[in-house]
Protein backbone atom coordinates (compact mmCIF):
# COMPACT_ATOMS: atom_id res chain seq x y z
CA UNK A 1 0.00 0.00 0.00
CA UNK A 2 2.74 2.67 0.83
CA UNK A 3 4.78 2.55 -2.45
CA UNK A 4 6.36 4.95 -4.37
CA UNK A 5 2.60 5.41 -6.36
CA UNK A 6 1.35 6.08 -2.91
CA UNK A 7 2.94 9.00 -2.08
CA UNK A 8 3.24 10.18 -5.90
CA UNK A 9 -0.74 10.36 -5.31
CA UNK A 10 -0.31 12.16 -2.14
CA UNK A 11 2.04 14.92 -2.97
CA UNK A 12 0.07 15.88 -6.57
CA UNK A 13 -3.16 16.06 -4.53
CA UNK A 14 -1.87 19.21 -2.46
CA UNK A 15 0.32 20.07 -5.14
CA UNK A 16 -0.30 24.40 -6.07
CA UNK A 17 -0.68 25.32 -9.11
CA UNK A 18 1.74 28.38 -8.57
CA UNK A 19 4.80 26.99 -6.08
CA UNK A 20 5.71 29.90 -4.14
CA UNK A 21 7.90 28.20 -1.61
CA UNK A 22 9.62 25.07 -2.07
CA UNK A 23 10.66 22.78 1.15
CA UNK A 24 12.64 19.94 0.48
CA UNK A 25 13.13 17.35 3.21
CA UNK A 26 15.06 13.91 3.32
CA UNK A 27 12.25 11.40 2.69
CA UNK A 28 8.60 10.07 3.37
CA UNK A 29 9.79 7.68 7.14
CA UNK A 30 9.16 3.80 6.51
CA UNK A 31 5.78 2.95 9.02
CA UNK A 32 3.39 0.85 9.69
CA UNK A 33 0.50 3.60 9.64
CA UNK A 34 1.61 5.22 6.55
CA UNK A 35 2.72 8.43 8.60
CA UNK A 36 3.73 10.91 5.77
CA UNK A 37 3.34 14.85 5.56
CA UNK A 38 0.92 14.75 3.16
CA UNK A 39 -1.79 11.52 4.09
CA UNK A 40 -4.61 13.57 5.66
CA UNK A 41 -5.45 10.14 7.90
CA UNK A 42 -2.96 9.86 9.41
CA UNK A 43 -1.73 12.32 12.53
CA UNK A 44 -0.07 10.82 15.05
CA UNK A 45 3.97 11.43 14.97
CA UNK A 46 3.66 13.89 12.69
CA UNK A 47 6.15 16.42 13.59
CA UNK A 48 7.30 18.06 10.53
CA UNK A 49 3.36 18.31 9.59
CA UNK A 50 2.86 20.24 12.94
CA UNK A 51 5.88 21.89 12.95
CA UNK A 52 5.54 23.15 9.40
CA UNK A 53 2.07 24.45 10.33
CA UNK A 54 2.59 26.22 13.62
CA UNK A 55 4.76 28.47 12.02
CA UNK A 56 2.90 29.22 8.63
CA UNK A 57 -0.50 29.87 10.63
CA UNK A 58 -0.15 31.21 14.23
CA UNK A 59 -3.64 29.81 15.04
CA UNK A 60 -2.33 26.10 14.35
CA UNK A 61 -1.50 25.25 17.91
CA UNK A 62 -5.12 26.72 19.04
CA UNK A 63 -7.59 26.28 16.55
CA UNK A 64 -6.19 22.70 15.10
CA UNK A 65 -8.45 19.72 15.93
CA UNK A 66 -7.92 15.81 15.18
CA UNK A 67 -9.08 15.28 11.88
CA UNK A 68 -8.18 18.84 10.50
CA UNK A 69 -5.09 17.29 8.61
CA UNK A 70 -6.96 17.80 5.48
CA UNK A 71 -7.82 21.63 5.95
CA UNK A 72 -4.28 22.04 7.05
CA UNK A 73 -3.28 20.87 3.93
CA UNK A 74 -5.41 22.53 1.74
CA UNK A 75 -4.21 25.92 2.94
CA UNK A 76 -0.83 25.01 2.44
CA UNK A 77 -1.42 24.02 -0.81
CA UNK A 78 -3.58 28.01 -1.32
CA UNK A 79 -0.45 29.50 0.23
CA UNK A 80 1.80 27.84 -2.61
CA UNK A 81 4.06 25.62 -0.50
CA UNK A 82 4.74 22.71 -1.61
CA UNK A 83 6.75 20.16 0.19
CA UNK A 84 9.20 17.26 -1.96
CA UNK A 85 11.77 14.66 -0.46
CA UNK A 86 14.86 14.42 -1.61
CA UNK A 87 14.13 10.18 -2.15
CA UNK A 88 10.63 9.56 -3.12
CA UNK A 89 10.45 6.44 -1.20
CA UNK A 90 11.16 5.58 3.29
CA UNK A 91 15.11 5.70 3.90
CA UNK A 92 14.65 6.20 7.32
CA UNK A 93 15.38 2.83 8.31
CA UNK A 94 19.19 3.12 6.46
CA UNK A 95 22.19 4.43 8.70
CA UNK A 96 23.61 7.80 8.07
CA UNK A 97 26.12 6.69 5.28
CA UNK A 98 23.81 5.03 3.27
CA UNK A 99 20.81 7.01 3.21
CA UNK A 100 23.19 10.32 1.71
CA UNK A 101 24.50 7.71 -0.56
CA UNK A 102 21.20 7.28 -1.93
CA UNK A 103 20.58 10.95 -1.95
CA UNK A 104 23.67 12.06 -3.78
CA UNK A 105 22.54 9.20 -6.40
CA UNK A 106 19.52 10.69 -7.04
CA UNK A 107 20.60 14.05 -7.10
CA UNK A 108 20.91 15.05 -10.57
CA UNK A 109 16.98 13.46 -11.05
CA UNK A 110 15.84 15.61 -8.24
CA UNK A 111 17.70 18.97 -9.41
CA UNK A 112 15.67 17.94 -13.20
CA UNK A 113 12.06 17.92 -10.89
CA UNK A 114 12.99 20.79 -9.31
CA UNK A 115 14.04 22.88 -12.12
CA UNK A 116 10.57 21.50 -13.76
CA UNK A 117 9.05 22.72 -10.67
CA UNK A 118 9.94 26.34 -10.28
CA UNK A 119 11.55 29.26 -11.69
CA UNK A 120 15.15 29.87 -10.29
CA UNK A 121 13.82 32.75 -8.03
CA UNK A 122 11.16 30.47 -6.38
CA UNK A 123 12.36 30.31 -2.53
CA UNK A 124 13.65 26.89 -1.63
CA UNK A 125 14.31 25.58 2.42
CA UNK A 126 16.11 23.26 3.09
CA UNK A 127 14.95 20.68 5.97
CA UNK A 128 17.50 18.44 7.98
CA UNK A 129 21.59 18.91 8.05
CA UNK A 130 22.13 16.14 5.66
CA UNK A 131 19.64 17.56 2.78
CA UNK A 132 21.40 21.28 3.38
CA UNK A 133 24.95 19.77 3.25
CA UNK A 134 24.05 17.82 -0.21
CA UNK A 135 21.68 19.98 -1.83
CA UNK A 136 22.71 23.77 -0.74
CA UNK A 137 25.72 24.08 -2.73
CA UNK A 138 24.56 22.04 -6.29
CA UNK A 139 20.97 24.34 -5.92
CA UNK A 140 23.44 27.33 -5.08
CA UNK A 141 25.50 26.36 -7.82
CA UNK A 142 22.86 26.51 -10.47
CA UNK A 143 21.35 29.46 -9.46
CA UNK A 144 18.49 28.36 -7.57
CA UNK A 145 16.90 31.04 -4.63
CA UNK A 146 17.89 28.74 -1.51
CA UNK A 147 17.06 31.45 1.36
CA UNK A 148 18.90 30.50 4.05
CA UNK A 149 22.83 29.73 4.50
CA UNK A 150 22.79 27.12 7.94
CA UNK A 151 20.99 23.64 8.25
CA UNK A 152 17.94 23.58 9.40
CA UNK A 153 16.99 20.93 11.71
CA UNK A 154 14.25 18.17 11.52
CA UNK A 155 11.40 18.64 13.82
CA UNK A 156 12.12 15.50 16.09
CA UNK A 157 14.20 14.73 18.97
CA UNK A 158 14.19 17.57 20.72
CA UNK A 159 14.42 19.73 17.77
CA UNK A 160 11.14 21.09 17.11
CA UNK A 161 11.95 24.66 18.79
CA UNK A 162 15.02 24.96 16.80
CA UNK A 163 13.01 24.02 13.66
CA UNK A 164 10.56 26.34 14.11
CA UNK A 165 12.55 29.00 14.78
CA UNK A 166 14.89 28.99 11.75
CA UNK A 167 11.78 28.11 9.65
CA UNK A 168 10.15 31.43 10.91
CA UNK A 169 13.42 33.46 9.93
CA UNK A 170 13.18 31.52 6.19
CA UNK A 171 9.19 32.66 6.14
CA UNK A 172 9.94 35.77 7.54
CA UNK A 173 12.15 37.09 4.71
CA UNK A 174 10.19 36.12 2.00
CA UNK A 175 6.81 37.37 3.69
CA UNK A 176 6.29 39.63 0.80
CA UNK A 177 5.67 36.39 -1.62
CA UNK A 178 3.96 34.23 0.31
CA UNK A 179 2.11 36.47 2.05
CA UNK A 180 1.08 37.26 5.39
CA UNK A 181 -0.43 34.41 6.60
CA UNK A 182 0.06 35.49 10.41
């Protein structure tokens, strides 16, 4: 059930027709319950999902119910963000080594859907030290709008303030073409 079709489904489904921000994490994580950013059943251990949304809407934390995924979603999708993994498929279950050998293998596809994706002045954030290390400098390279210069932490393990913090800074300096969603 949670192949690569899957989450190909997934992602178009809340994919904007106009991207104005692109976030690019490491990849869907290999579970039982399907937990992935964009499957609107499933909540629990979501923390980029949550993470991602408390900062984009200030109400998030106060006005976000259980079984709201979907809404959540959809306004992301308004907004023009649009999240992609770096893999398409779970590499969570790989060590360290392996899983940025997998990335760096598929980086050259990934750059091609990116650059099919936006325009070179589309902002692009970068989520988890690995991605930032692997992808800043080729995106950088090319001339691609990558808005911030440090990793950015994922939103687990004690990270989440972190994450949301540095996210904010990303969102606030390009406030002007997202809008103010605040």
């Amino acid at each position: 059930m949670y192949n690569k079709e899957w989450y190909n489904k997934l992602r178009k489904e809340y994919k904007p027709s106009e991207i104005n921000c692109l976030l690019i994490a490491e990849s869907p994580p290999k579970s039982e319950g399907g937990r992935f950013f964009y499957n609107p059943d499933q909540e629990k251990y979501d923390f980029l999902f949550r993470s991602v949304m408390e900062v984009i809407f200030t109400d998030f934390k106060v006005k976000y119910r259980r079984g709201q995924k979907r809404i959540y979603l959809q306004k992301f999708k308004e907004k023009g963000f649009y999240l992609i993994d770096a893999v398409d498929e779970p590499i969570n279950d790989k060590n360290q080594r392996e899983r940025n050998k997998i990335i760096k293998r598929n980086l050259e596809n990934k750059i091609r859907k990116i650059d099919e994706l936006i325009s070179k002045d589309t902002p692009i954030i970068l989520i988890k030290k690995n991605i930032f290390k692997i992808f800043h400098p080729e995106l950088k390279g090319r001339g691609f709008n990558v808005i911030h210069n440090k990793p950015i932490p994922f939103p687990s393990s004690g990270q989440q303030s972190k994450f949301k913090e540095k996210f904010k800074r990303c969102l606030e300096k390009i406030s002007n073409t997202i809008g103010n969603s605040r």
